[in-house]
N, C-alpha and C. Protein backbone atom coordinates (compact mmCIF):
# COMPACT_ATOMS: atom_id res chain seq x y z
N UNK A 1 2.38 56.10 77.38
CA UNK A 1 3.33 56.52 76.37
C UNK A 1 4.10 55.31 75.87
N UNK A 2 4.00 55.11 74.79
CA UNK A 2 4.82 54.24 73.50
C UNK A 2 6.28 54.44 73.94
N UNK A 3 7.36 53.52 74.58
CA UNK A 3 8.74 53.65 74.66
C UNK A 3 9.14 52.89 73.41
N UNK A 4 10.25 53.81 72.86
CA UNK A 4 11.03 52.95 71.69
C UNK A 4 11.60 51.37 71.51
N UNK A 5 11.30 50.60 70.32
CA UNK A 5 12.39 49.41 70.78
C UNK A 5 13.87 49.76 70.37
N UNK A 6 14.41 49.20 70.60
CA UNK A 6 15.65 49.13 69.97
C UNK A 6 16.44 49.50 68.84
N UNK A 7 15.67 48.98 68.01
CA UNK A 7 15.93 49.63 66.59
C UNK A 7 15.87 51.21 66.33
N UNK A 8 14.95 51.57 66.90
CA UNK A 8 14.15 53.18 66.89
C UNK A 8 15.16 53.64 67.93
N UNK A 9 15.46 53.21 68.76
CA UNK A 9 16.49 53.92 69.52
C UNK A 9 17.77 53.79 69.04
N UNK A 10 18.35 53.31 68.42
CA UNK A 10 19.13 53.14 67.95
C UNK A 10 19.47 53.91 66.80
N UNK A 11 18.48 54.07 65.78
CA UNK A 11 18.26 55.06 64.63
C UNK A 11 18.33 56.46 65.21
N UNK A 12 17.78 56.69 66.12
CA UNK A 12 17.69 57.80 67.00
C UNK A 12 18.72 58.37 67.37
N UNK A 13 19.76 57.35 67.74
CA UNK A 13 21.00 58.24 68.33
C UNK A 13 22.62 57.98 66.62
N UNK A 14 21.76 57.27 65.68
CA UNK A 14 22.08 58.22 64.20
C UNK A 14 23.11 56.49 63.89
N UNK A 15 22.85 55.59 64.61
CA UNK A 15 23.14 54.19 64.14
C UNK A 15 23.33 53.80 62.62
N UNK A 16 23.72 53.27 61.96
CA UNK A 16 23.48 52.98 60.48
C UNK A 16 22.65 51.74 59.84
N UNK A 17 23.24 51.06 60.96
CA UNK A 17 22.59 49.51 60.90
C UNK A 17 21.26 49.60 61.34
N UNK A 18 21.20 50.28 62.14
CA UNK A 18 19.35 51.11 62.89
C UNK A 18 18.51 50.86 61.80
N UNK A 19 18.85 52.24 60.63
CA UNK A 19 18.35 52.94 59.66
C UNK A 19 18.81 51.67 58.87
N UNK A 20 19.05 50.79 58.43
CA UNK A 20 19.28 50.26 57.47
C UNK A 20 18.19 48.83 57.30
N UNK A 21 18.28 48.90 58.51
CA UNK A 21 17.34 47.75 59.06
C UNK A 21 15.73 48.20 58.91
N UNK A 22 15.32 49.28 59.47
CA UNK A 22 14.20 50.06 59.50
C UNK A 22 13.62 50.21 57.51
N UNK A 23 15.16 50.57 57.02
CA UNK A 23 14.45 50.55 55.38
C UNK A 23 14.39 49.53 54.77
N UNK A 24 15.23 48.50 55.08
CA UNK A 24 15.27 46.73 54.56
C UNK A 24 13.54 46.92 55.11
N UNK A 25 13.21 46.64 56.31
CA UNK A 25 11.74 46.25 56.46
C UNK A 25 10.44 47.10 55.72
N UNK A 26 10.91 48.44 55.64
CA UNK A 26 9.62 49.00 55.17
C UNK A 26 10.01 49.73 53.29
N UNK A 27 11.00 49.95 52.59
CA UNK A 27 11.11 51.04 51.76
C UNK A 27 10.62 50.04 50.91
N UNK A 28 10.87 49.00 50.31
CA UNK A 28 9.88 48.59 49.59
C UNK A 28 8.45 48.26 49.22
N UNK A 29 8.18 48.36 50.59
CA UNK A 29 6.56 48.67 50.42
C UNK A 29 6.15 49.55 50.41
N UNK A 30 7.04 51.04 50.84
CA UNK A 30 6.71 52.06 50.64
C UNK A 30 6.09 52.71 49.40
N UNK A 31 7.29 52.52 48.49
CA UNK A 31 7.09 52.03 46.81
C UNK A 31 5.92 51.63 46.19
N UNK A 32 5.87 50.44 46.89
CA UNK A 32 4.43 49.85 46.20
C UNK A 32 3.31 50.63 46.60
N UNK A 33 3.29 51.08 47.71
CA UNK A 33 2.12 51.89 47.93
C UNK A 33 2.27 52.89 47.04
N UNK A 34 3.06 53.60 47.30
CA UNK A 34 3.03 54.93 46.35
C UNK A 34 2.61 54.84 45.16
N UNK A 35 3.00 53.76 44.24
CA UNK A 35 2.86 53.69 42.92
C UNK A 35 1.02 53.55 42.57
N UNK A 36 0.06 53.26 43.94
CA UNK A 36 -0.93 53.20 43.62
C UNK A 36 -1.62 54.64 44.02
N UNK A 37 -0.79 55.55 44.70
CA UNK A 37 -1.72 56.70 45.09
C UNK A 37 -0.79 57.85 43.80
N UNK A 38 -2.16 58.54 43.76
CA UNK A 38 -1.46 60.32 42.84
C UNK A 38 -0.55 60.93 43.52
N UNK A 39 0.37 61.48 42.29
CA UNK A 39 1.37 62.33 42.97
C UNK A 39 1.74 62.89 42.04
N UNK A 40 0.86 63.68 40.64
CA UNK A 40 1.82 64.31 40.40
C UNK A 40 2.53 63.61 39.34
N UNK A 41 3.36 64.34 39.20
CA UNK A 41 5.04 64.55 37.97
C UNK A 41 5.97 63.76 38.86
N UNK A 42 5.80 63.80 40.27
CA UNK A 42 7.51 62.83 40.80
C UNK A 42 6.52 61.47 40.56
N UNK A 43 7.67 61.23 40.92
CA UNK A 43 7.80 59.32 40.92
C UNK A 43 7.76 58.94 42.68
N UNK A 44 6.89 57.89 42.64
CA UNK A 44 6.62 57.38 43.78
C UNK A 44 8.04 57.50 44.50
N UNK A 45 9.14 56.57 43.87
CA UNK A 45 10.85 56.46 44.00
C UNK A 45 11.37 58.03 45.13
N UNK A 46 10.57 59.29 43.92
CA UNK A 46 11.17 60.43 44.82
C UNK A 46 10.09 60.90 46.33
N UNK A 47 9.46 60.59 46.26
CA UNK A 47 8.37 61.02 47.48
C UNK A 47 8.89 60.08 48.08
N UNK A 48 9.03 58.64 47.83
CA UNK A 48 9.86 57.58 49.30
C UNK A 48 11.15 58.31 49.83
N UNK A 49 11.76 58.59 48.91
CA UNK A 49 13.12 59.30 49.24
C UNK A 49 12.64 60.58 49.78
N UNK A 50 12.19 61.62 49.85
CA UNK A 50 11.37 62.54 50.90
C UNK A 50 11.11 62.07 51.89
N UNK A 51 10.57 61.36 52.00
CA UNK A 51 9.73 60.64 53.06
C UNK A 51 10.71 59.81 54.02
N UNK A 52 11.95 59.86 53.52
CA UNK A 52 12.79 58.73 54.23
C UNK A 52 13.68 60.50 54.96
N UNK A 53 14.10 61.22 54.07
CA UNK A 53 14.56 62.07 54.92
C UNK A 53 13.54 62.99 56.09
N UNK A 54 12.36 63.22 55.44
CA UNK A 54 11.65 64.04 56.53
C UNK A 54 11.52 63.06 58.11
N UNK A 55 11.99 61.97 57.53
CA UNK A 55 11.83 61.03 58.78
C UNK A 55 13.14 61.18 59.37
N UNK A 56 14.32 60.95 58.81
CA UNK A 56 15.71 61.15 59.51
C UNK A 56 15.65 62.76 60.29
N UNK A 57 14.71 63.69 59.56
CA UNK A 57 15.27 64.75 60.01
C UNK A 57 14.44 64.81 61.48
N UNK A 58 13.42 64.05 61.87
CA UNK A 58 12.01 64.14 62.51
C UNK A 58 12.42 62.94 63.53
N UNK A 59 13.38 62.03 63.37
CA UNK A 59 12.93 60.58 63.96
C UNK A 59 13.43 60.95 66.10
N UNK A 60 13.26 62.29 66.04
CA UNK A 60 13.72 62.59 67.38
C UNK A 60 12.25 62.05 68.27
N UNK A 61 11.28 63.07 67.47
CA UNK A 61 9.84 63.21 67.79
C UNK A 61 9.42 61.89 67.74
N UNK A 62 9.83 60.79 67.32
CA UNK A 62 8.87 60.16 67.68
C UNK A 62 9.24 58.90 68.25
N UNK A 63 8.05 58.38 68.58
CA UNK A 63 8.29 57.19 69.77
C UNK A 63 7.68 56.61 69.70
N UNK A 64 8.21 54.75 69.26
CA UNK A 64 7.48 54.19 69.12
C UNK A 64 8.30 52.56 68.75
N UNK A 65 7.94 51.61 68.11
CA UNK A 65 8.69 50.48 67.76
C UNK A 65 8.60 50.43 66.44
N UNK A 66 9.73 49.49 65.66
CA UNK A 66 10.17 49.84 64.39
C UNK A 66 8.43 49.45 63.43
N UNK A 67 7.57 48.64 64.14
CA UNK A 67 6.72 48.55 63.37
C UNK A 67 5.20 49.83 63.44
N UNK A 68 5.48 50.61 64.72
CA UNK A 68 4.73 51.77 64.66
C UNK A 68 5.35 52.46 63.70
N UNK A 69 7.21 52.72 63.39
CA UNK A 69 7.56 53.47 62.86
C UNK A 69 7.19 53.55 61.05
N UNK A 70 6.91 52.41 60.49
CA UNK A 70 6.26 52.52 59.38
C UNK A 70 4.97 52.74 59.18
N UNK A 71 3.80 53.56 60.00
CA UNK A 71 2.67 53.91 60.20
C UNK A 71 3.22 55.50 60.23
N UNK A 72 4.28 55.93 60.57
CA UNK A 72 4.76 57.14 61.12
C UNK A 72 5.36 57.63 59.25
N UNK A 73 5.53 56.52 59.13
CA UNK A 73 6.67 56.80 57.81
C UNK A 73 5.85 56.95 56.65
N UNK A 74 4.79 55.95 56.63
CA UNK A 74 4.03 55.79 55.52
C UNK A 74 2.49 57.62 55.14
N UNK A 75 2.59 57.40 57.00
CA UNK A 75 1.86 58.88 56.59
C UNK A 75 2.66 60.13 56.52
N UNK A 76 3.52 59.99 56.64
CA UNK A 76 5.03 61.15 56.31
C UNK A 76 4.76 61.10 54.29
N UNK A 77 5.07 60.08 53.77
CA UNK A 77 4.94 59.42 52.49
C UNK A 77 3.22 60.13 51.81
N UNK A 78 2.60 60.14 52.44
CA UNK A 78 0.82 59.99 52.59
C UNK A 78 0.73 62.04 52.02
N UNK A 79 1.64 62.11 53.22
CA UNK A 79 1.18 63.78 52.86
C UNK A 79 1.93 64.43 52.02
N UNK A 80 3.40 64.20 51.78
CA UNK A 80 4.29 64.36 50.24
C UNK A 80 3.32 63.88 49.06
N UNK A 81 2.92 62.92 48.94
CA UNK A 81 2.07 62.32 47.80
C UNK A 81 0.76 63.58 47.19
N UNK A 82 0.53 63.92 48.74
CA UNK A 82 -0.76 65.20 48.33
C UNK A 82 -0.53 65.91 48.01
N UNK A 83 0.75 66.93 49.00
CA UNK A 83 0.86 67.99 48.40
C UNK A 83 1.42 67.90 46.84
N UNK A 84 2.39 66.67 46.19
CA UNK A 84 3.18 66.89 45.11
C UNK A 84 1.65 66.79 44.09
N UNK A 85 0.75 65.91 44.23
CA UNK A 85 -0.52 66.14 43.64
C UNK A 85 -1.20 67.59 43.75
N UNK A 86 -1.24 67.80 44.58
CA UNK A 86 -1.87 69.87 44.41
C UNK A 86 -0.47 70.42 43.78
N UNK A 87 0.63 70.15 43.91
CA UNK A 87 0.98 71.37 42.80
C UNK A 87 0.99 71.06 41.59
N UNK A 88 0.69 69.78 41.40
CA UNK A 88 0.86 68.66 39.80
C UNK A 88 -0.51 70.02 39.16
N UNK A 89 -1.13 69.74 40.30
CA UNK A 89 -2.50 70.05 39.43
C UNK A 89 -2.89 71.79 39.36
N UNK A 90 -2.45 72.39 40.14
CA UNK A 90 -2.10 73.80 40.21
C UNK A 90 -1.29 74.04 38.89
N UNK A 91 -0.35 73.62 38.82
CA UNK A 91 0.83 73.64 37.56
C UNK A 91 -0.03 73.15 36.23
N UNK A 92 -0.92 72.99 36.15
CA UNK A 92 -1.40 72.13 35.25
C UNK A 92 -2.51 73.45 34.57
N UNK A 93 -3.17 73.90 35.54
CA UNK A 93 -4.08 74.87 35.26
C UNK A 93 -3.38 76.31 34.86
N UNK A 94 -4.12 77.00 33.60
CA UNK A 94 -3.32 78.24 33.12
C UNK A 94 -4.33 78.77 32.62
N UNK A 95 -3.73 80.06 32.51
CA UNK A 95 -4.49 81.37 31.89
C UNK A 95 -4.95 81.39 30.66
N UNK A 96 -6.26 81.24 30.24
CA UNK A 96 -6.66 81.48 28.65
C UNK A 96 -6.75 82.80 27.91
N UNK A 97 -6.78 83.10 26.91
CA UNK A 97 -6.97 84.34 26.30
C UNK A 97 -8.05 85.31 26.62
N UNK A 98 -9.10 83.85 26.87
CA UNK A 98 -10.34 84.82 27.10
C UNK A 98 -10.38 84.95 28.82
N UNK A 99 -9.48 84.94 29.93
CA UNK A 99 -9.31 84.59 30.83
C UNK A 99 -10.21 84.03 31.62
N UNK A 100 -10.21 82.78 31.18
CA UNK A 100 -11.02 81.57 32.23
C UNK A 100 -9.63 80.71 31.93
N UNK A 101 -9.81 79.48 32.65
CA UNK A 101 -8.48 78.93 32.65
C UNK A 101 -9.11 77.41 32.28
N UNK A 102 -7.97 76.69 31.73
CA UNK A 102 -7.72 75.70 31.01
C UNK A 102 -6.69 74.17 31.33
N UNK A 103 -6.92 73.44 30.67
CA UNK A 103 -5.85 72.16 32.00
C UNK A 103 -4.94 72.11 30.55
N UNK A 104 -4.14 72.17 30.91
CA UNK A 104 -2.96 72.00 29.86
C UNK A 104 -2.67 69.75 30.03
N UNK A 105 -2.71 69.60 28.50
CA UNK A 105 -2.75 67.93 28.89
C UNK A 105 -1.23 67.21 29.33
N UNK A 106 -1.84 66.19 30.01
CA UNK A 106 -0.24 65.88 30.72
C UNK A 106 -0.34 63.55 30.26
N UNK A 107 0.77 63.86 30.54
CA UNK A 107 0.58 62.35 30.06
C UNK A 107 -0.27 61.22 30.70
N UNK A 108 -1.18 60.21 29.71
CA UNK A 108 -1.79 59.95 30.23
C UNK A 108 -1.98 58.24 30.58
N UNK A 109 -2.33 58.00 31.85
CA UNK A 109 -2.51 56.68 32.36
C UNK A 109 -2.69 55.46 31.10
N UNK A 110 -1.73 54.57 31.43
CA UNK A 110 -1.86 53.35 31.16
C UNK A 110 -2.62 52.31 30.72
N UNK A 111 -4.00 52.56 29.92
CA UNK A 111 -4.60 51.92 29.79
C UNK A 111 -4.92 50.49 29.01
N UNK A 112 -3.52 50.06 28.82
CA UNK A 112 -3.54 48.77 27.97
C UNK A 112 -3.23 48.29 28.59
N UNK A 113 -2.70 47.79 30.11
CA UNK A 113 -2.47 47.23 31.37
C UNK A 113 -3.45 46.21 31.48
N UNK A 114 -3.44 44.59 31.77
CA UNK A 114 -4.22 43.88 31.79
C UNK A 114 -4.52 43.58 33.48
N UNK A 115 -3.22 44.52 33.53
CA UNK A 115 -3.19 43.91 35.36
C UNK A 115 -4.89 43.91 36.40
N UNK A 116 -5.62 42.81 36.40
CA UNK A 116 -6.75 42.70 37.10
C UNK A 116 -6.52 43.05 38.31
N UNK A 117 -6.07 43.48 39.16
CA UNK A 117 -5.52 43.75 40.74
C UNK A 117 -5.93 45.15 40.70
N UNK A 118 -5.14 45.88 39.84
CA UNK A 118 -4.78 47.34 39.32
C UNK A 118 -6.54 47.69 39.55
N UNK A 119 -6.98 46.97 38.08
CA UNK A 119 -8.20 47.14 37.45
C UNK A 119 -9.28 47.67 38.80
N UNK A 120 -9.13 46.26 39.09
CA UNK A 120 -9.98 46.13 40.81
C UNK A 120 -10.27 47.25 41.66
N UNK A 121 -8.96 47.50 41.53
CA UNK A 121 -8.60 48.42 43.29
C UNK A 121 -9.02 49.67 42.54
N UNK A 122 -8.61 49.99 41.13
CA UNK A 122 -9.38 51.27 40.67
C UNK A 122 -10.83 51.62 40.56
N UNK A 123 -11.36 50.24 40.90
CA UNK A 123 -13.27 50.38 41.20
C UNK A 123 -13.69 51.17 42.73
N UNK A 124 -12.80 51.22 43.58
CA UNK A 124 -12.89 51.64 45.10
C UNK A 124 -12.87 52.92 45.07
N UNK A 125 -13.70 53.68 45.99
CA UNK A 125 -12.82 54.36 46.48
C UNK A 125 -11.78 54.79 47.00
N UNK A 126 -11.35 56.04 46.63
CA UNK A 126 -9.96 56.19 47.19
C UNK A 126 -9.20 55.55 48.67
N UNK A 127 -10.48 55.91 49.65
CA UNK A 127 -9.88 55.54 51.05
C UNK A 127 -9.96 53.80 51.32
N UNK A 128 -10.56 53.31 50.46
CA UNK A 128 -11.09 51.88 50.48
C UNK A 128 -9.56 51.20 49.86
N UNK A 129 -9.77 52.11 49.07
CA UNK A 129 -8.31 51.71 48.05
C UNK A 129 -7.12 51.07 48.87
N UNK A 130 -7.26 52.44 49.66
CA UNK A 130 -5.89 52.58 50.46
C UNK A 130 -5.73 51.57 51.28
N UNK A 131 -6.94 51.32 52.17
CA UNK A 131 -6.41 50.21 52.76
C UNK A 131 -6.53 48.96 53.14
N UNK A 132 -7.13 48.62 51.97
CA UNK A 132 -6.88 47.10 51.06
C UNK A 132 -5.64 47.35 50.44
N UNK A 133 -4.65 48.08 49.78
CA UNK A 133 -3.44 48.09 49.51
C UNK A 133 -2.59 48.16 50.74
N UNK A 134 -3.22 48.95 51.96
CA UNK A 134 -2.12 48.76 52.87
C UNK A 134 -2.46 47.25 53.75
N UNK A 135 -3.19 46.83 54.03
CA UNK A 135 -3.50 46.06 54.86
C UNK A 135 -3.76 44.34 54.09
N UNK A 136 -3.82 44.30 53.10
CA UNK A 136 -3.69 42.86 51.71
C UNK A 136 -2.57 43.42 51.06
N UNK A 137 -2.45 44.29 50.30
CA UNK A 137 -1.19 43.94 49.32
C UNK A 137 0.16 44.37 50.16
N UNK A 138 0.69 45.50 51.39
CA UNK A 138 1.50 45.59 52.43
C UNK A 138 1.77 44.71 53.27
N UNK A 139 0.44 44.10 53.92
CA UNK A 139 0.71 43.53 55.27
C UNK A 139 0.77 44.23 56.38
N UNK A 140 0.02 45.31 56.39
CA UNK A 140 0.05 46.31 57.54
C UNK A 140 -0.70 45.81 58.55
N UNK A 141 -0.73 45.97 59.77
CA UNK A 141 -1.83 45.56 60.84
C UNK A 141 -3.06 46.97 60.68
N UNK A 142 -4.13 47.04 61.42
CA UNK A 142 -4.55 47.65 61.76
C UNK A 142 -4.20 48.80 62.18
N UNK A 143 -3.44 49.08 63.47
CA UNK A 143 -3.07 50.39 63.90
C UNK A 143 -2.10 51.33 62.89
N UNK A 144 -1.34 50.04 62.65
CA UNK A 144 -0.01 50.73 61.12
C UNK A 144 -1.03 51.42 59.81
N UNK A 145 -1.62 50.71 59.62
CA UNK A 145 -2.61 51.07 58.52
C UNK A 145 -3.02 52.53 58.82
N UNK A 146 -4.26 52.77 60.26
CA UNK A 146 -4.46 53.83 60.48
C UNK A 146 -3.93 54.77 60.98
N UNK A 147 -2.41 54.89 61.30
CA UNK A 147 -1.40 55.59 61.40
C UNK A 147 -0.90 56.21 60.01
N UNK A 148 -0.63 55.20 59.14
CA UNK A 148 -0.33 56.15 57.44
C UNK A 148 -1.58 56.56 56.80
N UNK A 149 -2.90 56.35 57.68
CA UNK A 149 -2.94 56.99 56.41
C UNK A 149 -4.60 58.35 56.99
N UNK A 150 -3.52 58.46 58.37
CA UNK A 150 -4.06 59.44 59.31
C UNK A 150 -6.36 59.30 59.53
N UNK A 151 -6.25 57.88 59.75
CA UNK A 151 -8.06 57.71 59.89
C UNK A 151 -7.58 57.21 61.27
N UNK A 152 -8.77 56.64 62.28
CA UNK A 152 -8.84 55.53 63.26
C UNK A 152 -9.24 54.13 62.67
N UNK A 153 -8.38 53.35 63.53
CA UNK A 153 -8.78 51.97 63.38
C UNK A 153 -10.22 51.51 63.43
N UNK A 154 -10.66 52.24 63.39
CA UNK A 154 -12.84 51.98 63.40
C UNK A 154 -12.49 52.31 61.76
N UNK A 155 -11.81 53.37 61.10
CA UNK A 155 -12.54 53.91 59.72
C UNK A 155 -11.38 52.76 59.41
N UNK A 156 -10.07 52.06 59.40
CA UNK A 156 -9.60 51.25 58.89
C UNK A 156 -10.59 49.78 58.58
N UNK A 157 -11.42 49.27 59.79
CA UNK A 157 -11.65 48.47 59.60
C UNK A 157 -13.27 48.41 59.05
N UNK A 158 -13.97 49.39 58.91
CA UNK A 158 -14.91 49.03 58.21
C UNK A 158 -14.78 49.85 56.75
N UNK A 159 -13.99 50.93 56.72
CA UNK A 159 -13.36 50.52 55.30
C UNK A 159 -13.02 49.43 54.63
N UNK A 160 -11.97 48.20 55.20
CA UNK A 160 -11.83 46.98 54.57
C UNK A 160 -12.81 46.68 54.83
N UNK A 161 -13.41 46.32 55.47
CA UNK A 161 -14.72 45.19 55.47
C UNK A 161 -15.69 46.12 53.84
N UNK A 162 -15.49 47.00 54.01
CA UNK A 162 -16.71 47.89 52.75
C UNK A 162 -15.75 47.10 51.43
N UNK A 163 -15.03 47.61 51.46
CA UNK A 163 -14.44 47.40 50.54
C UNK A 163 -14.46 45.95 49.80
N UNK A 164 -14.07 45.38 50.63
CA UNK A 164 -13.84 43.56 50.52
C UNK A 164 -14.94 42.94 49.71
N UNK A 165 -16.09 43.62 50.14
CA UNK A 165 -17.54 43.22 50.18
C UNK A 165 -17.50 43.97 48.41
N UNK A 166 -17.06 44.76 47.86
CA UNK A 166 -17.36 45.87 47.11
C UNK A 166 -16.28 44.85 45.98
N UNK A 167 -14.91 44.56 46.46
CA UNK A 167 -14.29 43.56 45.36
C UNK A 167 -14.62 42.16 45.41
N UNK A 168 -15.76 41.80 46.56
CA UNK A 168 -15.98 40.39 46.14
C UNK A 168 -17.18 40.65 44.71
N UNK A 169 -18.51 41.68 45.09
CA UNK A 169 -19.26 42.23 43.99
C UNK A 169 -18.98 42.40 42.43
N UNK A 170 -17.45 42.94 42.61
CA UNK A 170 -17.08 43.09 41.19
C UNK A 170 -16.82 42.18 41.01
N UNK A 171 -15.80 40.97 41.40
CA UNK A 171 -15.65 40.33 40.46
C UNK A 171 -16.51 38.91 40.27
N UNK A 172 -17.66 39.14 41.03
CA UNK A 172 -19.05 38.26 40.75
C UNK A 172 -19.44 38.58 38.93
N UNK A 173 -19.37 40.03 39.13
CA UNK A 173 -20.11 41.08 37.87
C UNK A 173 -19.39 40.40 36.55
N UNK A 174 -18.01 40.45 37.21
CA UNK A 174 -17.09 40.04 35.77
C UNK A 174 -16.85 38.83 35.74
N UNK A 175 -17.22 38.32 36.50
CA UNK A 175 -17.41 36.46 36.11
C UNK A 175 -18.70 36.27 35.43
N UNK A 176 -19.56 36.61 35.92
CA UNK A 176 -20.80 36.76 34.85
C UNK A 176 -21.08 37.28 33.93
N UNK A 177 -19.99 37.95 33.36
CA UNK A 177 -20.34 39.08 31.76
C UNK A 177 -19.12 38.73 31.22
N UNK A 178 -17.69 37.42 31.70
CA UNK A 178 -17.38 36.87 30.77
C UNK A 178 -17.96 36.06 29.76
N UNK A 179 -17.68 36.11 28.57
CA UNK A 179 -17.97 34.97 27.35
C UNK A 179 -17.73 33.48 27.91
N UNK A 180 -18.46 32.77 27.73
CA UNK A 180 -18.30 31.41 27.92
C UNK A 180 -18.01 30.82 26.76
């Protein structure tokens, strides 16, 4: 069994500096992750803020050190993101006249964005996605990685390795079908 460090115990018995410390290290990357997975009508901004209370309300249950605790946090974050995506998309679907149903249009993605990173990571699959964003653009270790985003460290790491292999490919493709 995982005993708490300090910090986590500390947050635990409702500290401020605990919790303050715990979100200095992780809420901004929280963010960044979010902004690359679906969610829906909220804003990454409000699912972190979910995700920060389902954790205050939860941080009894768990046990661990402040850097397990953002593996704990991020898949807290992981499953707000889904469900606010199933009702995005539930809400989205409606009744037609002739009753079959219809997607009512909702605003749509960004596509004048030059950002090559973006571009990239949108060639992956989803789970590939994830954690090459958690593990290169976060800095997650291994176990943190497969803690948010509820796989084992076997599917973390040959996911990145798939993956890696999959964005070195592309951008072979697009070095070679630039104009010279």
């Amino acid at each position: 069994m995982t005993t708490d460090d300090d910090v986590v115990a500390a947050a635990k018995r409702g500290d401020s500096d605990a919790w303050r410390e715990l979100y200095r290290a992780h809420a901004s990357r929280l963010v960044v992750w979010l902004r690359g997975r679906p969610s829906g009508e909220e804003s990454p901004e409000d699912i972190a803020s979910g995700a920060w209370l389902v954790a205050a309300e939860k941080i009894a249950g768990f046990n661990g050190s402040s850097e397990e605790f953002a593996g704990w946090l991020f898949g807290i974050a992981r499953n707000l993101s889904v469900n606010a995506h199933r009702r995005s998309v539930r809400r989205d679907r409606i009744p037609l006249d002739n009753g079959s149903t219809g997607t009512v249009p909702g605003p749509e993605p960004d596509t004048t964005s030059d950002d090559w990173a973006r571009r990239l990571l949108a060639t992956l699959p989803e789970r590939e996605r994830d954690v090459v964003t958690c593990r290169e653009v976060l800095d997650m270790d291994v176990p943190t990685t497969a803690a948010a985003l509820g796989i084992s460290a076997v599917a973390v790491r040959v996911a990145h390795h798939r993956a890696l292999k999959r964005l070195r490919q592309e951008m072979a493709r697009e070095k070679i079908s630039e104009p010279m």
